[in-house]
Protein backbone atom coordinates (compact mmCIF):
# COMPACT_ATOMS: atom_id res chain seq x y z
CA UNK A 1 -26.33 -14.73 15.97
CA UNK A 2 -26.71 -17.18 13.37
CA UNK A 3 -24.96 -17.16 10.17
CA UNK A 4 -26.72 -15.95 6.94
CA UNK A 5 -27.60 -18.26 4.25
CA UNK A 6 -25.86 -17.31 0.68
CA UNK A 7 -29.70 -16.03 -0.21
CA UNK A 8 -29.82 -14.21 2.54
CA UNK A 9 -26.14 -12.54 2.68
CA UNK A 10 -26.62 -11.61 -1.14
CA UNK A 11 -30.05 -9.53 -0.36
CA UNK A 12 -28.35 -8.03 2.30
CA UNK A 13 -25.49 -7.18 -0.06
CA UNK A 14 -27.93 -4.69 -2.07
CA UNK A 15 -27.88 -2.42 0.39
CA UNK A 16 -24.33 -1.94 0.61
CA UNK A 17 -23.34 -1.21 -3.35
CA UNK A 18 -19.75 -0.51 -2.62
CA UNK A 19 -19.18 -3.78 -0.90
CA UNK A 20 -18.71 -7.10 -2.02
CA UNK A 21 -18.12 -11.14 -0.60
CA UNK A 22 -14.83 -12.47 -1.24
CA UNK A 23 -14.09 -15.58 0.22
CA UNK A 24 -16.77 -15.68 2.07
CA UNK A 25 -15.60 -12.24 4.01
CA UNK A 26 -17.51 -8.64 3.27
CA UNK A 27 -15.38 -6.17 1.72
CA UNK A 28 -14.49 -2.53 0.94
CA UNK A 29 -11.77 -0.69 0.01
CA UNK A 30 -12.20 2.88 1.11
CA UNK A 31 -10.06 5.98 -0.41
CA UNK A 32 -8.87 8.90 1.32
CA UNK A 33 -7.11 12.23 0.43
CA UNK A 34 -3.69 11.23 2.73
CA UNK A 35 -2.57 9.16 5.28
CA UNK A 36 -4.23 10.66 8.27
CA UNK A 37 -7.30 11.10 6.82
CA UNK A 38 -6.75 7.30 6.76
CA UNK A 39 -5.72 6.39 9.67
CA UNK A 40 -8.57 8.90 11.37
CA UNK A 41 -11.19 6.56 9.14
CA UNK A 42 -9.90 3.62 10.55
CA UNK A 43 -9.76 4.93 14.63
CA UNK A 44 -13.45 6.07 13.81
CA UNK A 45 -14.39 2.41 12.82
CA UNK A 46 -12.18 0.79 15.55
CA UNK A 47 -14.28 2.75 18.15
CA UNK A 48 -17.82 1.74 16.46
CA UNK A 49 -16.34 -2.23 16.46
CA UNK A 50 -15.37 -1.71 19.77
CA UNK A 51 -18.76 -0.46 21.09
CA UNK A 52 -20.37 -3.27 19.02
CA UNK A 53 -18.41 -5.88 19.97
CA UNK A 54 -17.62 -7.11 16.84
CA UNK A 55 -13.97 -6.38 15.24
CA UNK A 56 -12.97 -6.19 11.16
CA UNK A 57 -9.76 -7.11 10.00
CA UNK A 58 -8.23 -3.95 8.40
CA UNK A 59 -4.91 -3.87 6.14
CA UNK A 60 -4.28 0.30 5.19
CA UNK A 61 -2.12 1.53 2.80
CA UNK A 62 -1.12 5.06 2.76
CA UNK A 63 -4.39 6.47 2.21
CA UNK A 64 -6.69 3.19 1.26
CA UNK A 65 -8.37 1.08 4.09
CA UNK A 66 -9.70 -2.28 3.22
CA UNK A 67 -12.16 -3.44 5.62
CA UNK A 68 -13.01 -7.28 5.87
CA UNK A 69 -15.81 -8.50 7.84
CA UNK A 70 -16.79 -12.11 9.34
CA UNK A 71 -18.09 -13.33 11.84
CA UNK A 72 -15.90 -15.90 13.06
CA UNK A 73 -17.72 -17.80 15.41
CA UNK A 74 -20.67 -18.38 13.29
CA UNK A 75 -18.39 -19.53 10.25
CA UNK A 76 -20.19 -17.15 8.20
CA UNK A 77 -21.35 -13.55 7.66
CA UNK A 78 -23.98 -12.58 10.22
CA UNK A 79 -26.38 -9.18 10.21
CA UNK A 80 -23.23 -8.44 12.45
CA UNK A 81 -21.02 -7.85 9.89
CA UNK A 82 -23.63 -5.98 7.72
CA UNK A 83 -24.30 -3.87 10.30
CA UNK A 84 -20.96 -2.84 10.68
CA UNK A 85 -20.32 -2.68 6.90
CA UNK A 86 -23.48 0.20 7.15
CA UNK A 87 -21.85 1.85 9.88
CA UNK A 88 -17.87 2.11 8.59
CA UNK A 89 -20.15 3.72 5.20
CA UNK A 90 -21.26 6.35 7.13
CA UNK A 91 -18.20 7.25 8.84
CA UNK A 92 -16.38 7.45 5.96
């Protein structure tokens, strides 16, 4: 899967309003009530990377998850990554 072009990526972006391109990396930072409500967040989007074959990075902190997508290969952000960004919004 190709990588997007900055155009491209930044249309894409409108769809996700809680996200944003650092870096060159999709990001989120997702809030929860405690601890396992975080850490149940992040097995729910570990599963969904897992079936799609495509992995974030994820640093979480007590009860906040930041999520950071990229497709590596590509050197760039794919539909890949905003495909998963879609999905982790919907099981938060």
């Amino acid at each position: 899967m190709p990588a997007l072009s900055p155009q491209e990526a930044t249309s894409r972006l409108a769809n996700l309003p809680a996200w944003q391109i650092e870096d060159g990396e999709l990001t989120r930072t997702f809030s929860f009530k405690d601890f396992p409500a975080a850490l149940a967040f992040v097995n729910r989007v570990g599963a969904q990377a897992e079936e799609a074959g495509h992995h974030p990075d994820i640093d979480i902190r007590y009860n906040r998850v930041r999520l950071s997508l990229v497709t590596h290969d590509e050197g760039g952000l794919t539909a890949k990554d905003f495909d998963l960004a879609a999905a982790a919004d919907k099981l938060a």
